[in-house]
N, C-alpha and C. Protein backbone atom coordinates (compact mmCIF):
# COMPACT_ATOMS: atom_id res chain seq x y z
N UNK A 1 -63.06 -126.36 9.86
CA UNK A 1 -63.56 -126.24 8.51
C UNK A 1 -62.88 -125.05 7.83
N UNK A 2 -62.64 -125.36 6.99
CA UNK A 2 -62.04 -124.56 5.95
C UNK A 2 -62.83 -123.41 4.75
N UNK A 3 -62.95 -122.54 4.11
CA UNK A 3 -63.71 -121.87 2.68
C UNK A 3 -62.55 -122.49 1.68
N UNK A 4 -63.17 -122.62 0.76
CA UNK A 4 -63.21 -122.99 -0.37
C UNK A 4 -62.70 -121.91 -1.98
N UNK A 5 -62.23 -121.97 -2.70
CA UNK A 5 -61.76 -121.25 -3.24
C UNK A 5 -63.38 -121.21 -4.21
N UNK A 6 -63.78 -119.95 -4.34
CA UNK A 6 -65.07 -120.17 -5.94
C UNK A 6 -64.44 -120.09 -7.69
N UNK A 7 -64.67 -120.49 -8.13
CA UNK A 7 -64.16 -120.82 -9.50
C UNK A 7 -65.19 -119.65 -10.40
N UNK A 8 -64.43 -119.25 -10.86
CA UNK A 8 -65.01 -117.84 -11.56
C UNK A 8 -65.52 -118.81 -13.40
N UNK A 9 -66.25 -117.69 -13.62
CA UNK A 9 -66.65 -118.02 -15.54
C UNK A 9 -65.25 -117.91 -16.12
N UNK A 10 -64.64 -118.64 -16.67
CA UNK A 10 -64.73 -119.08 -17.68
C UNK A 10 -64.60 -120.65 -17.60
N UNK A 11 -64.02 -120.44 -16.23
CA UNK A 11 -63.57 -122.05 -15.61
C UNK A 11 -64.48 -123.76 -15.94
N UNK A 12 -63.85 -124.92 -17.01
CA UNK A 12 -64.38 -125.11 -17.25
C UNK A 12 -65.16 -126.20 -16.10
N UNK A 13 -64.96 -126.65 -14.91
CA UNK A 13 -65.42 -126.90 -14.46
C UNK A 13 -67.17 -126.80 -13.97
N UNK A 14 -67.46 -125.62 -14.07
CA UNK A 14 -68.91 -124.72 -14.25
C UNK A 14 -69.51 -125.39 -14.90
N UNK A 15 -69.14 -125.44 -16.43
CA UNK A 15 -70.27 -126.03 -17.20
C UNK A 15 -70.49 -127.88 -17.71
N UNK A 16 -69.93 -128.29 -16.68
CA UNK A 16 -69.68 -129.92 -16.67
C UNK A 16 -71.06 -130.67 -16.00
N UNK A 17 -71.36 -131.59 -16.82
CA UNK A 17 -72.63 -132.22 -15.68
C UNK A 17 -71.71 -133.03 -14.57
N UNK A 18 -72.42 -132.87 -13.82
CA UNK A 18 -72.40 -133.94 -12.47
C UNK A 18 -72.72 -134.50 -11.89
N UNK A 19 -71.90 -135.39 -11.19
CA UNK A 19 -72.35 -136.89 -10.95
C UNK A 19 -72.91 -136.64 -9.90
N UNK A 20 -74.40 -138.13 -9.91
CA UNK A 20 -75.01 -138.27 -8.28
C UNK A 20 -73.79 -138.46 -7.52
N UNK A 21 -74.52 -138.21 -6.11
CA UNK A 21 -73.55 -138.71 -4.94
C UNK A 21 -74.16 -140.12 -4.26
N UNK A 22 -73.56 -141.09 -3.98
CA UNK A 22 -73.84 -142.12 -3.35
C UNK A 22 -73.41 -142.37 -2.31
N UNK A 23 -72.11 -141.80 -1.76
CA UNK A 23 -71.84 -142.21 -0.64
C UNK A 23 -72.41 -141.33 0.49
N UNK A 24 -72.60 -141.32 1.71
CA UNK A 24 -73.05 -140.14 2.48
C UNK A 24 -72.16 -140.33 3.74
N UNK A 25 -71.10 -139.52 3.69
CA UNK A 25 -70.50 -140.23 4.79
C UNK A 25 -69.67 -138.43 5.73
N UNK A 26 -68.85 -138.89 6.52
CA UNK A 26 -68.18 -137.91 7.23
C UNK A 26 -67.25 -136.71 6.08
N UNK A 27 -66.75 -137.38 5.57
CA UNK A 27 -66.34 -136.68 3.94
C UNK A 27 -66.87 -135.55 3.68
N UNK A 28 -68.37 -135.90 2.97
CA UNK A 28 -69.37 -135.56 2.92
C UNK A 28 -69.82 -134.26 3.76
N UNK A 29 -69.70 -134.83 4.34
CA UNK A 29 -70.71 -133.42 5.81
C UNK A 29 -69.76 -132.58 5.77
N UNK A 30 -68.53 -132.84 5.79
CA UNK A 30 -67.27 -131.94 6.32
C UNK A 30 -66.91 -131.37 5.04
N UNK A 31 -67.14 -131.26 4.07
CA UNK A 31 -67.26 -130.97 2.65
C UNK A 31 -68.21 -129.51 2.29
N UNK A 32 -69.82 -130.26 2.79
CA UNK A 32 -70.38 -129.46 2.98
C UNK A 32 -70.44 -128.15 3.88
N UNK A 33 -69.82 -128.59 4.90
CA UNK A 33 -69.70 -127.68 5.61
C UNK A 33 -68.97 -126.82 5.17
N UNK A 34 -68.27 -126.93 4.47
CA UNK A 34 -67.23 -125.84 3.88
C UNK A 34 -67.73 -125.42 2.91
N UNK A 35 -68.43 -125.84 2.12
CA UNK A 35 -69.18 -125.05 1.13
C UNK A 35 -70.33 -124.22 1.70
N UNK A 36 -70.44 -124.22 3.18
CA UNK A 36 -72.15 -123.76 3.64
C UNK A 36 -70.84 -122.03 4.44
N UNK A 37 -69.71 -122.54 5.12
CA UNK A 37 -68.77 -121.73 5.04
C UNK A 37 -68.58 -120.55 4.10
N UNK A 38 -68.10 -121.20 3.15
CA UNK A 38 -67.34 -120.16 1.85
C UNK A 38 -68.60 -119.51 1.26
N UNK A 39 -69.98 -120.34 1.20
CA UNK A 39 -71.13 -119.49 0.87
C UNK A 39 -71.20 -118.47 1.64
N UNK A 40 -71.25 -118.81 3.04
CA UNK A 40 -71.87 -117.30 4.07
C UNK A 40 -70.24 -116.28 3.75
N UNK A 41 -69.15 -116.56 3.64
CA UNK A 41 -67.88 -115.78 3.49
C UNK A 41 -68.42 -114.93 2.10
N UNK A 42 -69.03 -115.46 1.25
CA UNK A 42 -68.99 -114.96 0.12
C UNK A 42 -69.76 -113.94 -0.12
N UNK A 43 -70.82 -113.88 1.26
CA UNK A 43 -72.09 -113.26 1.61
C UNK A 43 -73.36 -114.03 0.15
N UNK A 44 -73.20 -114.97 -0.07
CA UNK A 44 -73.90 -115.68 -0.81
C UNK A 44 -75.21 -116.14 -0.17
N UNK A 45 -75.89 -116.31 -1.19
CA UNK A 45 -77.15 -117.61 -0.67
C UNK A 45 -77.41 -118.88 -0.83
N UNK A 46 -76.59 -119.16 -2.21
CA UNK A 46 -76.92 -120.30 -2.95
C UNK A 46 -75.43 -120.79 -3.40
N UNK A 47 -74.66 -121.97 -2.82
CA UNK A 47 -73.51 -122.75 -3.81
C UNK A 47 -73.72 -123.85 -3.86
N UNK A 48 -73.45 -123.99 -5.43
CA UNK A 48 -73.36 -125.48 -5.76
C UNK A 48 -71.87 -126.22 -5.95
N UNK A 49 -71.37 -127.08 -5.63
CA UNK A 49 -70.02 -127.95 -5.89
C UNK A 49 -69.35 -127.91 -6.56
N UNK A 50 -70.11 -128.08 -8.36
CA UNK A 50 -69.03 -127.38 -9.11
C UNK A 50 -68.35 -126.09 -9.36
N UNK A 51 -68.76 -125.53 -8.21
CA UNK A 51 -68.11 -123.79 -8.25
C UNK A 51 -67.12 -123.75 -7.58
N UNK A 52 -67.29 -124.94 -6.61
CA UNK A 52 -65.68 -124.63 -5.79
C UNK A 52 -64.46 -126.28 -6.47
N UNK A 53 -65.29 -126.35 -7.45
CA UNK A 53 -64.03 -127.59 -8.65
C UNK A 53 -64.47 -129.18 -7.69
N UNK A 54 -66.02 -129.48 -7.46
CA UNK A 54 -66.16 -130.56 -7.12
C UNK A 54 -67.35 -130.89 -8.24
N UNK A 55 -67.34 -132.25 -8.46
CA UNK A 55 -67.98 -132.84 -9.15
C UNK A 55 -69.23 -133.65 -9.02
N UNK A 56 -69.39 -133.63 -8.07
CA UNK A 56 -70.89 -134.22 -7.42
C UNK A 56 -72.06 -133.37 -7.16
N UNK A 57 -73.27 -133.76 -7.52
CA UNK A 57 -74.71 -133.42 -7.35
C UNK A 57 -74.89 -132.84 -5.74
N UNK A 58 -74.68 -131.87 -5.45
CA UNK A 58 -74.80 -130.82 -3.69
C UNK A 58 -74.44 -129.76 -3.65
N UNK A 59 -75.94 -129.00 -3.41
CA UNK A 59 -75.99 -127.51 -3.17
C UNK A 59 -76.01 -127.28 -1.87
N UNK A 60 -76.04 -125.85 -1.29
CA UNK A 60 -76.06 -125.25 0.05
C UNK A 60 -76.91 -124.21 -0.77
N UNK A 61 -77.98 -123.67 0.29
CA UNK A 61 -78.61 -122.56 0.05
C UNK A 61 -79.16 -122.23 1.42
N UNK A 62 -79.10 -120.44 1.61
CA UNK A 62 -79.06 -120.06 2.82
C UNK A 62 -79.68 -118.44 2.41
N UNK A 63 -80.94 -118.04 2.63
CA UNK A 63 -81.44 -116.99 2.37
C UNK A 63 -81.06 -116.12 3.12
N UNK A 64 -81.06 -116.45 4.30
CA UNK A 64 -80.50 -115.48 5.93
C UNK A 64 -78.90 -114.70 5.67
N UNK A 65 -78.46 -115.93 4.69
CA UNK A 65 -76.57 -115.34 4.93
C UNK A 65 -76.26 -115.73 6.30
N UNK A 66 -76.54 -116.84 6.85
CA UNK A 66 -75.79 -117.21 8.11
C UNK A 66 -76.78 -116.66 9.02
N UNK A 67 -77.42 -115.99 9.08
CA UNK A 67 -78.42 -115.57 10.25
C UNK A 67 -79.37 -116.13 11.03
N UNK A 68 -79.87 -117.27 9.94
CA UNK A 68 -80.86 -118.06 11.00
C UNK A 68 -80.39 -119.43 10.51
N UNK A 69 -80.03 -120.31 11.49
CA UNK A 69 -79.58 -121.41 11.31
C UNK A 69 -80.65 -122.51 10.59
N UNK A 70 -82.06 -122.31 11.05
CA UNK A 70 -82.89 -122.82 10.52
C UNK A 70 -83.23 -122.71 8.90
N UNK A 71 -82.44 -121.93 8.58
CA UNK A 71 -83.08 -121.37 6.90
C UNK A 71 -81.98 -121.93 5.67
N UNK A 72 -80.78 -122.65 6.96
CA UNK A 72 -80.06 -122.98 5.71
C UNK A 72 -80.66 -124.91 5.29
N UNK A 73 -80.01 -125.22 3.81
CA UNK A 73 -80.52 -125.85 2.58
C UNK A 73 -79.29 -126.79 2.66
N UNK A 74 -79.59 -127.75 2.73
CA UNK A 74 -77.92 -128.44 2.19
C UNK A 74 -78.96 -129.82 1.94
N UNK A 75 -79.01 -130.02 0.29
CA UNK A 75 -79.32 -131.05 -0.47
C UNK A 75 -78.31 -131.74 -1.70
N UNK A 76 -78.48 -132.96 -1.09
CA UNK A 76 -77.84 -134.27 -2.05
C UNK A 76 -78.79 -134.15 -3.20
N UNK A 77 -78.24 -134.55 -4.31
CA UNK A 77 -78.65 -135.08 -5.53
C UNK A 77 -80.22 -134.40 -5.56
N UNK A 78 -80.10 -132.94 -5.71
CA UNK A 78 -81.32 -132.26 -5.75
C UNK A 78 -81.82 -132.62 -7.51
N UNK A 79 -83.37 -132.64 -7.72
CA UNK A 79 -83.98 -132.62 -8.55
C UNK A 79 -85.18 -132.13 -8.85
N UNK A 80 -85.66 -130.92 -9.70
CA UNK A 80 -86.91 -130.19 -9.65
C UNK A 80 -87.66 -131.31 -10.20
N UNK A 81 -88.51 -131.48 -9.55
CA UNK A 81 -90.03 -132.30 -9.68
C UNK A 81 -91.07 -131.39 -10.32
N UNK A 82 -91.84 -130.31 -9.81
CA UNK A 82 -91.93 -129.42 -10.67
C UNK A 82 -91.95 -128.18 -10.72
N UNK A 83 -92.23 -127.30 -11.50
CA UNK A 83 -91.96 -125.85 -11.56
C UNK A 83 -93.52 -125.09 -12.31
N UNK A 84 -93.62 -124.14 -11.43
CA UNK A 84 -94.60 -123.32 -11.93
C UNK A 84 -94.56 -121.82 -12.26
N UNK A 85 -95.24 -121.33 -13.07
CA UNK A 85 -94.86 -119.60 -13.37
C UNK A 85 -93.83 -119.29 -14.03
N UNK A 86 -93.47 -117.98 -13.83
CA UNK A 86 -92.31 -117.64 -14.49
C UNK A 86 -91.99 -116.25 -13.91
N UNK A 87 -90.83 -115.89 -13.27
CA UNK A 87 -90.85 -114.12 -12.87
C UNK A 87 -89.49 -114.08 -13.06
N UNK A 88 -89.25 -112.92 -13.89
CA UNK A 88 -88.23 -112.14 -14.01
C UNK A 88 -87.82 -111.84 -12.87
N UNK A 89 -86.50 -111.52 -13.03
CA UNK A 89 -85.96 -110.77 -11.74
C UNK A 89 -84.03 -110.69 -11.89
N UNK A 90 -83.63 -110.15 -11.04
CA UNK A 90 -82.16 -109.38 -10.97
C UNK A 90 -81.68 -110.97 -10.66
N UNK A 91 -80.52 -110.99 -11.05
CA UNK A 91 -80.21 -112.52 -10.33
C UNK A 91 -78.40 -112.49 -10.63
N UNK A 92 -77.83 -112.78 -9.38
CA UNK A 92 -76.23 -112.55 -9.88
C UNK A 92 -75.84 -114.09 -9.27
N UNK A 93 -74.49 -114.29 -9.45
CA UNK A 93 -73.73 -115.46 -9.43
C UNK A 93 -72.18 -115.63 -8.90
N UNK A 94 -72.12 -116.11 -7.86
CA UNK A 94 -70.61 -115.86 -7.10
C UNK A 94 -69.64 -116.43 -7.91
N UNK A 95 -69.92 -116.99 -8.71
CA UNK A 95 -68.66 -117.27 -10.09
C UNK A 95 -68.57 -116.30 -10.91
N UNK A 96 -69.11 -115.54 -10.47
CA UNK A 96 -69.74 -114.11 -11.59
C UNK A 96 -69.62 -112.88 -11.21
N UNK A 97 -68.66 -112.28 -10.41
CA UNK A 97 -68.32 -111.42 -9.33
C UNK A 97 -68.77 -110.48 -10.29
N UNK A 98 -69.77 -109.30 -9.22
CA UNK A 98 -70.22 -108.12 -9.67
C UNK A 98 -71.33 -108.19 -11.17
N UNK A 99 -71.25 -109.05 -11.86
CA UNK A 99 -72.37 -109.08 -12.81
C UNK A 99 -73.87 -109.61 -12.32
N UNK A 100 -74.66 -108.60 -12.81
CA UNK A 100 -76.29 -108.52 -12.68
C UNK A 100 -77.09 -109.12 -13.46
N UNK A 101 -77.51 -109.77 -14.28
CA UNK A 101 -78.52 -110.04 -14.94
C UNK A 101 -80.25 -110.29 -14.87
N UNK A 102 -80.67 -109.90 -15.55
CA UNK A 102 -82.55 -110.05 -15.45
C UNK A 102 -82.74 -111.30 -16.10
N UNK A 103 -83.08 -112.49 -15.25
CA UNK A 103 -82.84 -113.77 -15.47
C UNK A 103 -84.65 -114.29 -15.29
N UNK A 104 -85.18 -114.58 -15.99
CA UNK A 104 -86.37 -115.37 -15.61
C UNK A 104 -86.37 -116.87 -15.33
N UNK A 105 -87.60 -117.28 -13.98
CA UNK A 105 -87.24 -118.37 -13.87
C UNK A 105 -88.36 -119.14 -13.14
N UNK A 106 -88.34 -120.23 -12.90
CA UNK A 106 -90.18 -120.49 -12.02
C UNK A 106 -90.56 -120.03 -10.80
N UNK A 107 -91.51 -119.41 -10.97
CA UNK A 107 -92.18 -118.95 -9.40
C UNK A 107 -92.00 -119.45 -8.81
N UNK A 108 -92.63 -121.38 -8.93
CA UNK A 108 -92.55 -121.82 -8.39
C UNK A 108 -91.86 -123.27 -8.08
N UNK A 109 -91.29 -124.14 -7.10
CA UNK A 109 -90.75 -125.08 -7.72
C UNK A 109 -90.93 -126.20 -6.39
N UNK A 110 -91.25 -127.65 -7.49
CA UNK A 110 -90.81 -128.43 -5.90
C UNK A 110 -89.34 -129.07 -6.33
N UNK A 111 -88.61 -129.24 -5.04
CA UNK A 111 -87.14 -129.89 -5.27
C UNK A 111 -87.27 -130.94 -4.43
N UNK A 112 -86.74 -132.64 -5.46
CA UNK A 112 -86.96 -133.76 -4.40
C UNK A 112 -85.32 -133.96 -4.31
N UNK A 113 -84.57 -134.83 -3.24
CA UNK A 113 -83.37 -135.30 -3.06
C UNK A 113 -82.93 -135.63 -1.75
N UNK A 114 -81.99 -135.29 -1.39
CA UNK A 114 -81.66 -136.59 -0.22
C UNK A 114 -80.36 -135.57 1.16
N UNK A 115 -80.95 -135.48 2.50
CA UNK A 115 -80.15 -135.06 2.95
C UNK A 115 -78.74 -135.43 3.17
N UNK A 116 -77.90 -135.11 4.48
CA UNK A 116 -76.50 -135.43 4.02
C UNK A 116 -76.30 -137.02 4.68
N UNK A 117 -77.20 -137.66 5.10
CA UNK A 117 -77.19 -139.24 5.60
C UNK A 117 -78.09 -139.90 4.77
N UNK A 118 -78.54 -139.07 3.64
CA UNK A 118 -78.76 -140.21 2.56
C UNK A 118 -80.93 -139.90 2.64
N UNK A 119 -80.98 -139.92 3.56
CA UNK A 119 -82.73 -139.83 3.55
C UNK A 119 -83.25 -138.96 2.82
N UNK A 120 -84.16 -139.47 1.87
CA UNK A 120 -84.88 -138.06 1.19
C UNK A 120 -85.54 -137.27 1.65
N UNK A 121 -85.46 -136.31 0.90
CA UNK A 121 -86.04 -135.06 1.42
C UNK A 121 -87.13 -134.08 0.42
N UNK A 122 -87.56 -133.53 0.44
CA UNK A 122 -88.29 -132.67 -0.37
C UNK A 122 -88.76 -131.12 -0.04
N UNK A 123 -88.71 -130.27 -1.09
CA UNK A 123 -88.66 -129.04 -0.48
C UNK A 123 -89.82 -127.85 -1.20
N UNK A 124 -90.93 -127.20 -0.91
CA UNK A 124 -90.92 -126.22 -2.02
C UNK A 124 -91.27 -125.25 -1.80
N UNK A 125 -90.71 -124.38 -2.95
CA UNK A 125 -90.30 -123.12 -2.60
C UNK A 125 -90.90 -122.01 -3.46
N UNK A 126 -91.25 -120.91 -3.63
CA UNK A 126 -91.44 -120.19 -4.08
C UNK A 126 -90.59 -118.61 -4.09
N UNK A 127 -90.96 -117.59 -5.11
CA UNK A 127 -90.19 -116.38 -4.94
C UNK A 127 -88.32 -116.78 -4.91
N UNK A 128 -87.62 -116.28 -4.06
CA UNK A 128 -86.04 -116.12 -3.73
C UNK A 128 -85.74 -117.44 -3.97
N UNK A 129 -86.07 -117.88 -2.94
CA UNK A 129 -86.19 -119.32 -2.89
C UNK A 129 -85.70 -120.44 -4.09
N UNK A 130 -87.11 -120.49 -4.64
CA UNK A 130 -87.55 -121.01 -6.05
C UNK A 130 -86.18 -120.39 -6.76
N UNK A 131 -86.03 -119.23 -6.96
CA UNK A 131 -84.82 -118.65 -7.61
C UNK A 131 -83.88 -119.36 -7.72
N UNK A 132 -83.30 -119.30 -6.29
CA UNK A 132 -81.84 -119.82 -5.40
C UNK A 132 -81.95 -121.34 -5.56
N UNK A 133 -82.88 -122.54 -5.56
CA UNK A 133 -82.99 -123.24 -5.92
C UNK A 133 -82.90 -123.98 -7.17
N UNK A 134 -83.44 -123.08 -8.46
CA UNK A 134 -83.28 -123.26 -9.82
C UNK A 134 -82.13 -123.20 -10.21
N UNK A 135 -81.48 -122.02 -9.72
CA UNK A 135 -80.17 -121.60 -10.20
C UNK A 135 -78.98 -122.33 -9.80
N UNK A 136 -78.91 -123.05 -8.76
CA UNK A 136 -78.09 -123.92 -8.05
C UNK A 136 -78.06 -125.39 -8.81
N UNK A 137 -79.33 -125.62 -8.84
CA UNK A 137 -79.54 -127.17 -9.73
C UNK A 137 -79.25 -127.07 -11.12
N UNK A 138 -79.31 -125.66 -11.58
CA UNK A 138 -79.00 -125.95 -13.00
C UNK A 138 -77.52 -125.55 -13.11
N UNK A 139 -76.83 -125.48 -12.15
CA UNK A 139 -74.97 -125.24 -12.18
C UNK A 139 -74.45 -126.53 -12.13
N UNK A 140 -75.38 -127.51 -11.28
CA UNK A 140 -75.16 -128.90 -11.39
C UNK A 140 -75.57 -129.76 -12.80
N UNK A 141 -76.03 -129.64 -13.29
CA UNK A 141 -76.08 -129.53 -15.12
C UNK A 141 -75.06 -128.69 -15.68
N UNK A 142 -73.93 -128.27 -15.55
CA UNK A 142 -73.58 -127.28 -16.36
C UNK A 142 -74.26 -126.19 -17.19
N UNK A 143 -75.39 -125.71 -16.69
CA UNK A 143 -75.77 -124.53 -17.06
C UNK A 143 -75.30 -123.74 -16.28
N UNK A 144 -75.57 -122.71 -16.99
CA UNK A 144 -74.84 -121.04 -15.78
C UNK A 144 -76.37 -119.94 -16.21
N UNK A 145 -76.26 -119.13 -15.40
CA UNK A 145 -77.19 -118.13 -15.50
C UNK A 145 -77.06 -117.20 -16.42
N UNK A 146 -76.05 -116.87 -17.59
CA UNK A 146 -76.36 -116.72 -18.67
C UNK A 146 -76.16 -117.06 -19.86
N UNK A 147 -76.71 -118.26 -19.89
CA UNK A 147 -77.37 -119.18 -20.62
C UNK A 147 -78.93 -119.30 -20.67
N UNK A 148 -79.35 -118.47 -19.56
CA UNK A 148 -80.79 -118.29 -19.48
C UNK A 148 -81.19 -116.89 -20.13
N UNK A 149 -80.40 -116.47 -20.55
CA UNK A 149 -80.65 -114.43 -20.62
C UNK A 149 -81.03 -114.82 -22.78
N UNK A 150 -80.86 -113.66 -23.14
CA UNK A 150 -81.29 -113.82 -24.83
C UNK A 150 -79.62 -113.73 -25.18
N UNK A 151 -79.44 -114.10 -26.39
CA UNK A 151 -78.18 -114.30 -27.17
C UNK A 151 -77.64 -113.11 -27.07
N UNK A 152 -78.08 -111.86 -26.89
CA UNK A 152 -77.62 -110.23 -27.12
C UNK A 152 -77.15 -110.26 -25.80
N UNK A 153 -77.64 -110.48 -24.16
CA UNK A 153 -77.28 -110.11 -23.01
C UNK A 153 -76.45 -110.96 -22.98
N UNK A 154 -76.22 -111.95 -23.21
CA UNK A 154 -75.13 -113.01 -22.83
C UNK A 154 -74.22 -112.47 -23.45
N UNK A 155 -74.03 -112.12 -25.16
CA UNK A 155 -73.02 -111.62 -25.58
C UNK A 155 -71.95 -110.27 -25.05
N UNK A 156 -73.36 -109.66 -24.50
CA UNK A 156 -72.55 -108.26 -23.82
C UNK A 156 -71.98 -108.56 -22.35
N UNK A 157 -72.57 -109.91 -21.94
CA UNK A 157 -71.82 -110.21 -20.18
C UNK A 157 -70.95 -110.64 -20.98
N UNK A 158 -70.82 -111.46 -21.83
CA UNK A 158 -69.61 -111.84 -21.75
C UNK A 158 -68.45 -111.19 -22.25
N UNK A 159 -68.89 -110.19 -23.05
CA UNK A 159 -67.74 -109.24 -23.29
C UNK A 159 -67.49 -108.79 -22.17
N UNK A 160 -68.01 -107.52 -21.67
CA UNK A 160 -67.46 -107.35 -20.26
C UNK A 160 -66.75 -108.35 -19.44
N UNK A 161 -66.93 -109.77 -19.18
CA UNK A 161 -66.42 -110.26 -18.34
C UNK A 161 -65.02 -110.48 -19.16
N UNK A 162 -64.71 -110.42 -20.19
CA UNK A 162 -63.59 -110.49 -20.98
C UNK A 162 -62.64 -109.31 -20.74
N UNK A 163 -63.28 -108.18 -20.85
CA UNK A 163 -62.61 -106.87 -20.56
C UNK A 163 -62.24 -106.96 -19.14
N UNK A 164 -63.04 -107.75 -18.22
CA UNK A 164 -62.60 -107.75 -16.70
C UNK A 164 -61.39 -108.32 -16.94
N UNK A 165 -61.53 -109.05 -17.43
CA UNK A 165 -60.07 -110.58 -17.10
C UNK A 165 -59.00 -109.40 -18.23
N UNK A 166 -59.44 -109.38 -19.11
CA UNK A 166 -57.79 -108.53 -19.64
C UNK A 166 -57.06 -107.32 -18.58
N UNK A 167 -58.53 -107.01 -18.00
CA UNK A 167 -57.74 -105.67 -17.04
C UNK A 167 -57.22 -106.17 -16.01
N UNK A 168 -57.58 -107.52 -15.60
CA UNK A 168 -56.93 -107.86 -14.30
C UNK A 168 -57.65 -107.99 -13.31
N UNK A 169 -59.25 -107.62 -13.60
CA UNK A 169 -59.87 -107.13 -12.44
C UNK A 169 -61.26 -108.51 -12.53
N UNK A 170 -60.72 -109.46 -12.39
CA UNK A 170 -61.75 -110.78 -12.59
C UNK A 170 -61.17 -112.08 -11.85
């Protein structure tokens, strides 16, 4: 298995919807695996497909960072069923090297969808979790995480991330 290259902001791949997956096959797994890879390389918790320039509905999420095999997430065609609360909190993005944002989002959430042989699955989560979950499914929508912030914080990430890329350093 191989890592995966991550596709940084501005790339338009990021903000593209994406397609279910239907097939579930060896492809597939060996795919994932490389995205469950380049996540723990990235020291990440949470990647979704279109970050590494794939187009299909599949996240990896792994709270441990590789530590407990049991804790990692790898869902097909995830979909929040529902969401409860709301908590602020710090929240960054491996397409998003080094930027922080105070991102609010549901406490709580259930996620229905389908493991990597096709059987559904269902999951729910609360706190980090719930976080790492929201934020992953909505990259598969082409949303990004700041798109969730107010028109003023987005404007100032994105300047900065502009000043990154002119200096070279993005």
């Amino acid at each position: 298995m191989a890592a995966i290259e991550i596709l940084k902001y501005p790339d338009p791949h990021l903000q593209q919807e994406c397609r279910p997956i239907e097939t579930f096959d060896d492809e597939l797994r060996a795919f994932a695996q490389d995205m469950v890879e380049t996540m723990h390389g990235a020291i990440g918790i949470g990647l979704a497909a279109p970050q590494v320039g794939d187009d299909r509905r599949l996240l990896v999420a792994d709270l441990s960072v590789g530590q407990d095999p049991e804790a990692l997430l790898v869902m097909a065609n995830p979909k929040v069923e529902r969401e409860e609360g709301e908590i602020k909190g710090d929240e960054g993005c491996l397409s998003f090297p080094e930027l922080i944002l105070v991102v609010p989002r549901p406490a709580e959430v259930v996620v229905s969808g389908q493991d990597l042989d096709g059987n559904p699955i269902r999951v729910e989560a609360e706190g980090l979790m719930a976080r790492c979950l929201h934020h992953e499914i909505d990259h598969l929508h082409g949303v990004l995480f700041i798109d969730r912030v107010s028109p003023l914080r987005r404007d100032l990430a994105r300047r900065k991330i502009a000043k990154r890329i002119r200096a070279g350093d993005w």
